[in-house]
PDB file of N, CA and C in Angstrom:
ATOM      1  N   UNK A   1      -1.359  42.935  -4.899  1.00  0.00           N
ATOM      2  CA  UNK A   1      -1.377  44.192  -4.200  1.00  0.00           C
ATOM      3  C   UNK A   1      -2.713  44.905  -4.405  1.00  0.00           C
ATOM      4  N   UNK A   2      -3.339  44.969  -5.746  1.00  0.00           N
ATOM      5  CA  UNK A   2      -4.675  45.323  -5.969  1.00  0.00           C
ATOM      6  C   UNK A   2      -5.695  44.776  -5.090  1.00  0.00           C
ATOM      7  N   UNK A   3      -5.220  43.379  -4.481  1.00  0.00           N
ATOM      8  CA  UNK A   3      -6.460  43.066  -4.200  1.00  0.00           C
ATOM      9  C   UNK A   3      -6.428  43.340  -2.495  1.00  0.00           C
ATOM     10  N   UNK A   4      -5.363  43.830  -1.915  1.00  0.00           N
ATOM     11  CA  UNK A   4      -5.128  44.423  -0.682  1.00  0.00           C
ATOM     12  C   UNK A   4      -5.819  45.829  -0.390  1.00  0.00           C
ATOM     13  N   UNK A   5      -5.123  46.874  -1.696  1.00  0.00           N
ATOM     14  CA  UNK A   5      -5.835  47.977  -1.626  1.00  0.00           C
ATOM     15  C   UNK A   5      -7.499  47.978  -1.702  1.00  0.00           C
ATOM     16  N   UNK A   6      -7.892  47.404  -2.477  1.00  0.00           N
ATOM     17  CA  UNK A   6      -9.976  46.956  -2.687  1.00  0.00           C
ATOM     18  C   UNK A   6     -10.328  47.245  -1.340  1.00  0.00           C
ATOM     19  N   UNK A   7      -9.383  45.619  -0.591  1.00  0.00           N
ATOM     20  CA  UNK A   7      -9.929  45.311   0.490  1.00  0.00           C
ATOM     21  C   UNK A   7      -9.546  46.216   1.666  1.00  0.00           C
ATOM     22  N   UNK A   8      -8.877  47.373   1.903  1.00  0.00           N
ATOM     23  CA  UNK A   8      -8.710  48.560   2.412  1.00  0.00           C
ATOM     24  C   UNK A   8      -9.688  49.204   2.162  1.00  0.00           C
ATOM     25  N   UNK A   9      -9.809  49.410   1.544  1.00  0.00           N
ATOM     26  CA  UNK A   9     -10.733  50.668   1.230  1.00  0.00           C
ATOM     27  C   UNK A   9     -12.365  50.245   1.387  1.00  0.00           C
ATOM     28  N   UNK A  10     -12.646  48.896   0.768  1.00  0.00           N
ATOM     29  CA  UNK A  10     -13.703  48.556   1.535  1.00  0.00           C
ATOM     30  C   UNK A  10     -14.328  48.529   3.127  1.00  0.00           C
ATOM     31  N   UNK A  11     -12.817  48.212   4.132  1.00  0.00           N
ATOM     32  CA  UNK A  11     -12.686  47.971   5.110  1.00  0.00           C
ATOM     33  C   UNK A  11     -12.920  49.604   5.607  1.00  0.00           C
ATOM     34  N   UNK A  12     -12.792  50.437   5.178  1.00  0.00           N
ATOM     35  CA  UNK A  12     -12.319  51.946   5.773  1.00  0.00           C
ATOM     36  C   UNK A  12     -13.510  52.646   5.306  1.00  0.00           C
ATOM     37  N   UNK A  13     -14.678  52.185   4.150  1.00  0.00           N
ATOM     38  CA  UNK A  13     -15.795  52.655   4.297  1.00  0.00           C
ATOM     39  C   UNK A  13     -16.693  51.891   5.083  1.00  0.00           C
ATOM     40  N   UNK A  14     -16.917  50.698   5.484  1.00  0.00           N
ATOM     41  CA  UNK A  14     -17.754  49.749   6.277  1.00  0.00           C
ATOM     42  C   UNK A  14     -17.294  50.160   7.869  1.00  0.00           C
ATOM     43  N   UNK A  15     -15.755  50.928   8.140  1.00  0.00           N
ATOM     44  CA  UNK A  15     -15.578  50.564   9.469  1.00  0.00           C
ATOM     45  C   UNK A  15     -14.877  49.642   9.936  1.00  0.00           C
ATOM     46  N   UNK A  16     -14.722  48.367   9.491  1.00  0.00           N
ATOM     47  CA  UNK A  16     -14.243  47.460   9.948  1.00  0.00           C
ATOM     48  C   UNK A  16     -12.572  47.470   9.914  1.00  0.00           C
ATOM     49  N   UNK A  17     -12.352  46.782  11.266  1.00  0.00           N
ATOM     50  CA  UNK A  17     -11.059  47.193  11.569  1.00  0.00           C
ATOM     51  C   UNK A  17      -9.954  45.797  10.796  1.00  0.00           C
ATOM     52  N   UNK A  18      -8.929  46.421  10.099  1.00  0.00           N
ATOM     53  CA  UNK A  18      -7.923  45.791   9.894  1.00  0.00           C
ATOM     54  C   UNK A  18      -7.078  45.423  10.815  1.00  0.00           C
ATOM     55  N   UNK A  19      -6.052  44.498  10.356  1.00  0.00           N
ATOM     56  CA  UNK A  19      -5.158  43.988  11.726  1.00  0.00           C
ATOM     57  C   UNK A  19      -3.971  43.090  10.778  1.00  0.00           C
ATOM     58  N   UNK A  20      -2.682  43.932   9.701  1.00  0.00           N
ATOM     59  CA  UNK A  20      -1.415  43.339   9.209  1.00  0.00           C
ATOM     60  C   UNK A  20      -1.226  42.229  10.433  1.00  0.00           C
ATOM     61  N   UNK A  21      -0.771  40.826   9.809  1.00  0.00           N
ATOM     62  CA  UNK A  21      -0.258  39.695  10.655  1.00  0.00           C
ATOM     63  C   UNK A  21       0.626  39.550   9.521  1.00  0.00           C
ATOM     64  N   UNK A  22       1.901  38.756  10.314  1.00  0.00           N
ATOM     65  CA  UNK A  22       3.039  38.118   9.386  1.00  0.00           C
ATOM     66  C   UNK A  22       3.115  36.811   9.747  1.00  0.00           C
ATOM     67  N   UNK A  23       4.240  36.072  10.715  1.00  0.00           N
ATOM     68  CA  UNK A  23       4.614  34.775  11.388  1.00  0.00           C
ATOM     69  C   UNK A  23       2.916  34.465  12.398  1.00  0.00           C
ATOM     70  N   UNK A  24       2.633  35.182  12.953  1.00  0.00           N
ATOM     71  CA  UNK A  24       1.409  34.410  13.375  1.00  0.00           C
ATOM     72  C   UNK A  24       1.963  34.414  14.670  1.00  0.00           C
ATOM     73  N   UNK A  25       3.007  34.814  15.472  1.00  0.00           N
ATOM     74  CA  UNK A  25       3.467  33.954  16.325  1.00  0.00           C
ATOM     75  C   UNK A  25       3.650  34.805  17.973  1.00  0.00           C
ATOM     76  N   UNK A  26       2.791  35.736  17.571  1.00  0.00           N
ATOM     77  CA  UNK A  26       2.795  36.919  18.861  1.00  0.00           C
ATOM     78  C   UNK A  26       2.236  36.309  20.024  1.00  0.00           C
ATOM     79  N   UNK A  27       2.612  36.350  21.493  1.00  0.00           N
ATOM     80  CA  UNK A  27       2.346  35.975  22.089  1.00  0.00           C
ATOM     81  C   UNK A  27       1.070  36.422  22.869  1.00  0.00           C
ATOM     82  N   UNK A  28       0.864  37.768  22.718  1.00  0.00           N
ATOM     83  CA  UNK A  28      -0.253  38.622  23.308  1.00  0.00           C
ATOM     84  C   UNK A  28      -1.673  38.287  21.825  1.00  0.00           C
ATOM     85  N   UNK A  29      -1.469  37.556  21.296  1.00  0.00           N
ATOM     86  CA  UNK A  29      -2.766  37.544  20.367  1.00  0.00           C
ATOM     87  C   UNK A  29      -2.966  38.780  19.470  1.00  0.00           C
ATOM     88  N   UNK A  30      -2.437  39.807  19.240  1.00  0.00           N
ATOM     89  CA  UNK A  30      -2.983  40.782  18.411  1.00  0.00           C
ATOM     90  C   UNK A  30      -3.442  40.747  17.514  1.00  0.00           C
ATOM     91  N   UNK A  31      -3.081  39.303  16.550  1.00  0.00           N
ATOM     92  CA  UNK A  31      -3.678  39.808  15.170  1.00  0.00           C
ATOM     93  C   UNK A  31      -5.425  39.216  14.841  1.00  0.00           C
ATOM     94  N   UNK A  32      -5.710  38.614  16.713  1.00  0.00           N
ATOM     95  CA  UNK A  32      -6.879  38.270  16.571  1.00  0.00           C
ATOM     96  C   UNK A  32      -7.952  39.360  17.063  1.00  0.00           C
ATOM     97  N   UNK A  33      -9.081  39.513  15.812  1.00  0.00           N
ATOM     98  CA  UNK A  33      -9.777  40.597  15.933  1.00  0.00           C
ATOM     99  C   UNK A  33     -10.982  40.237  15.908  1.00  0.00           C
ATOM    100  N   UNK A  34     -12.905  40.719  16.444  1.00  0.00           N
ATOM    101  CA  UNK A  34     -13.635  40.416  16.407  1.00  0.00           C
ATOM    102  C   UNK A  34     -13.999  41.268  15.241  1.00  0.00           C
ATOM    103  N   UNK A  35     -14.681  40.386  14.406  1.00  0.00           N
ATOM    104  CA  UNK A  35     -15.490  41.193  13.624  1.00  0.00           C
ATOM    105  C   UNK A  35     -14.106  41.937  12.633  1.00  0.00           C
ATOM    106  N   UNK A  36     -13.482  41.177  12.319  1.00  0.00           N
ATOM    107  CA  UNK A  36     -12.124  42.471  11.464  1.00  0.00           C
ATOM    108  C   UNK A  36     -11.888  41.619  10.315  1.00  0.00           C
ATOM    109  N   UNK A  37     -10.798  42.080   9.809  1.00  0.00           N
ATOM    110  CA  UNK A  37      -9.928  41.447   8.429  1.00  0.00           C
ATOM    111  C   UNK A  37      -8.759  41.403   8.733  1.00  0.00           C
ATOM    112  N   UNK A  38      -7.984  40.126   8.405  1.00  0.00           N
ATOM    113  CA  UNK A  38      -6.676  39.962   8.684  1.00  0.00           C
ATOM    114  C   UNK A  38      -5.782  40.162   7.712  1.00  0.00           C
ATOM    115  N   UNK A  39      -5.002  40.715   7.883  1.00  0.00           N
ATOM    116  CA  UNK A  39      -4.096  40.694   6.162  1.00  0.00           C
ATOM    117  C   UNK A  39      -2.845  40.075   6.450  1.00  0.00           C
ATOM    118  N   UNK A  40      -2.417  38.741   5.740  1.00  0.00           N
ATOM    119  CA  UNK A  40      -1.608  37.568   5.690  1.00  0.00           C
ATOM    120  C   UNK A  40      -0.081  38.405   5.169  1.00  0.00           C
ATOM    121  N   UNK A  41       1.065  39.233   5.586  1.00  0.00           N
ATOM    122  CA  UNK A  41       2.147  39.704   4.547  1.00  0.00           C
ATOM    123  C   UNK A  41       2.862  39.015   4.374  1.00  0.00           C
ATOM    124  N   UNK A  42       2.551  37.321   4.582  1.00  0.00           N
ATOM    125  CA  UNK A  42       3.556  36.058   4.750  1.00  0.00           C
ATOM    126  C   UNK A  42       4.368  35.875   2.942  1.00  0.00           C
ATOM    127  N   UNK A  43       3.260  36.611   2.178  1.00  0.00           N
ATOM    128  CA  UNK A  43       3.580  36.511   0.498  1.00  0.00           C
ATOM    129  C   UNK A  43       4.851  37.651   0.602  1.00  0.00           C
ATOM    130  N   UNK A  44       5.235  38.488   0.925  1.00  0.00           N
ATOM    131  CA  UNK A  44       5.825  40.154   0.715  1.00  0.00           C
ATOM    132  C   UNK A  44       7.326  39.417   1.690  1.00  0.00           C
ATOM    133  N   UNK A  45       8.049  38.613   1.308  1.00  0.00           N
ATOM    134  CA  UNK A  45       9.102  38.015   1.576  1.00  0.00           C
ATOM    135  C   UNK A  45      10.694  38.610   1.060  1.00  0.00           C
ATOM    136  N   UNK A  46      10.491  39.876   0.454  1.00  0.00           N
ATOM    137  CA  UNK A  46      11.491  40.301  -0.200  1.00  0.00           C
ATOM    138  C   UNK A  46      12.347  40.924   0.351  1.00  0.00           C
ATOM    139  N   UNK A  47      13.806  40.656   0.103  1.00  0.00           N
ATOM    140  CA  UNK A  47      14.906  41.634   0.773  1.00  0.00           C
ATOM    141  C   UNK A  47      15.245  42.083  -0.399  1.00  0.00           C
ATOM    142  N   UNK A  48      15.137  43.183  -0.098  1.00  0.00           N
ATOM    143  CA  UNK A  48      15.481  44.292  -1.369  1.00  0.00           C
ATOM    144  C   UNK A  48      17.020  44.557  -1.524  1.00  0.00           C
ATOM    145  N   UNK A  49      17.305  45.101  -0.398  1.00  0.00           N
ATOM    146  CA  UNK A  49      18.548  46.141  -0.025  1.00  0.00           C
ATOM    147  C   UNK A  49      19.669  45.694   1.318  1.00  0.00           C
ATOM    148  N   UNK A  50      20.360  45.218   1.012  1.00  0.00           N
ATOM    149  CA  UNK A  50      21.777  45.173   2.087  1.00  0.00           C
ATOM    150  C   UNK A  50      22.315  46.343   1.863  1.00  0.00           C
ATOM    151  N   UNK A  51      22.733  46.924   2.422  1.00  0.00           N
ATOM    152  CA  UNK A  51      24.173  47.605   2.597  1.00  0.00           C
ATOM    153  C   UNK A  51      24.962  47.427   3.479  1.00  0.00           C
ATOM    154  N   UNK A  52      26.272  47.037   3.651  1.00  0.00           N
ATOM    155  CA  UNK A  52      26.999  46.408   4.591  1.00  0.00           C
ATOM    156  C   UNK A  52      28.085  47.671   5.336  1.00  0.00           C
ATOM    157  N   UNK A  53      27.721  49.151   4.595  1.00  0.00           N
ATOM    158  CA  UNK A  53      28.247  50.148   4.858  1.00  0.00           C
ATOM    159  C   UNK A  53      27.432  50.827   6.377  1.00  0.00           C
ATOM    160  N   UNK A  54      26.161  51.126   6.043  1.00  0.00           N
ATOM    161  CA  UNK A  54      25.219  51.495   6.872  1.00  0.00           C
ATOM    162  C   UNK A  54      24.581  50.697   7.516  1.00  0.00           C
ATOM    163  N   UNK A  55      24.720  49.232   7.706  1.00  0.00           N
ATOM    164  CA  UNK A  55      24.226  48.187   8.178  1.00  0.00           C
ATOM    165  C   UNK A  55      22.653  48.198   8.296  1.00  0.00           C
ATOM    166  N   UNK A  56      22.549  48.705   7.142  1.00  0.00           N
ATOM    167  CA  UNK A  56      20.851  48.248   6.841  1.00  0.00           C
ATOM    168  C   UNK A  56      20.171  47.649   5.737  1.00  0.00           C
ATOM    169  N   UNK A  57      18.909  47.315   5.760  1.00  0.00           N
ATOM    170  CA  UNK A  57      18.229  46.300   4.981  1.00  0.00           C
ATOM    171  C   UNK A  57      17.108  46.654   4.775  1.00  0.00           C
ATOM    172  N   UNK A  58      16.695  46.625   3.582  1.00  0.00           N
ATOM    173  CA  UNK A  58      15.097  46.778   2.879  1.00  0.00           C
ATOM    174  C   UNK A  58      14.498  45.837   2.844  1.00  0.00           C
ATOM    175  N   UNK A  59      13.951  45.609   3.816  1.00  0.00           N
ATOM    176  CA  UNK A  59      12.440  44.099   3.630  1.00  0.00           C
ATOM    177  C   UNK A  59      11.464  44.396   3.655  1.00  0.00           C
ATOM    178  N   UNK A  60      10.820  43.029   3.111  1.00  0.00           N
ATOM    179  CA  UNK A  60       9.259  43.431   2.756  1.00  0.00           C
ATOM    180  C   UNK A  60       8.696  43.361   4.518  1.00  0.00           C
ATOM    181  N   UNK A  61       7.663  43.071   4.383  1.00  0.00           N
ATOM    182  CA  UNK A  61       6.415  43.199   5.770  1.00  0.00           C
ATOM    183  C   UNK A  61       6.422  41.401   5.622  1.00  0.00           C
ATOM    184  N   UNK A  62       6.530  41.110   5.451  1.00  0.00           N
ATOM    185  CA  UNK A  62       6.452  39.671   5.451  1.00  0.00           C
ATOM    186  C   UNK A  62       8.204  38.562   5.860  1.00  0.00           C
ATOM    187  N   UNK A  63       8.694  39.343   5.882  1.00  0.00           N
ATOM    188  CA  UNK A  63      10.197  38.866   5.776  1.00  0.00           C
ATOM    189  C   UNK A  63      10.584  38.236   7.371  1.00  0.00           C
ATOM    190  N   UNK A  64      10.511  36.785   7.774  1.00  0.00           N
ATOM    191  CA  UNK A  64      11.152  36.598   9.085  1.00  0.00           C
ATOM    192  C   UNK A  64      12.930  36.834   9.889  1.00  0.00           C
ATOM    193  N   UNK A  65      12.977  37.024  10.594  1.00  0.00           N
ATOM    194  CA  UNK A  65      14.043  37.021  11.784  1.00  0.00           C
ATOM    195  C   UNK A  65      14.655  35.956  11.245  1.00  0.00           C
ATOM    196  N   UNK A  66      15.273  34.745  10.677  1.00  0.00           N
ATOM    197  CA  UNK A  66      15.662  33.667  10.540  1.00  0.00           C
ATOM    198  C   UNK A  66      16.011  34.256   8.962  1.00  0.00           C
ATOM    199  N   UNK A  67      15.019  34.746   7.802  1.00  0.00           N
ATOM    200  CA  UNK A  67      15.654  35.356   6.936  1.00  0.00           C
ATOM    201  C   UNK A  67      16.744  36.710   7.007  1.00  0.00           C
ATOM    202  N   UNK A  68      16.096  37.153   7.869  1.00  0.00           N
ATOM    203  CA  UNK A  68      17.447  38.019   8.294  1.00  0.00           C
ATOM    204  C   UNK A  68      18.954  37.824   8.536  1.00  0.00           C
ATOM    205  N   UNK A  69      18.892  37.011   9.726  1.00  0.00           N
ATOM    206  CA  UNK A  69      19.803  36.511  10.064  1.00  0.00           C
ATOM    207  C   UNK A  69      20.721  35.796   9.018  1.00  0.00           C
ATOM    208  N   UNK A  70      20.391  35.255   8.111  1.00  0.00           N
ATOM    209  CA  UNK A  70      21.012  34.501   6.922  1.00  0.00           C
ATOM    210  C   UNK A  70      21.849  35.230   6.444  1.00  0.00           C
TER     211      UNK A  70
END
């Protein structure tokens, strides 16, 4: 996580634009950027929180549709 924040903050004094990607699998291309930094959240896989009362779930930024579904 340290080494995300660095690279934020480097990115936000240079200018250069960031662009979060997860699955890779967008059809419109977004997470391709000229000149940017990509940040991979494929590591941040965590489901934190079910509740089966409120039918909701705490996931990380990295967590796929297929883990969900499970």
């Amino acid at each position: 996580m340290e080494q995300i924040v660095d690279l934020i903050d480097k990115a936000v004094r240079n200018g250069t634009k960031i662009n979060p990607a997860g699955a890779f699998h967008s059809m419109g291309g977004q997470q391709l950027i000229e000149k940017g930094v990509i940040i991979n959240s494929n590591s941040f896989q965590k489901i934190d929180h079910l509740d089966p009362i409120s039918k909701s779930m705490k996931l990380g930024s990295g967590v796929t549709w297929p883990q969900v579904t499970e």
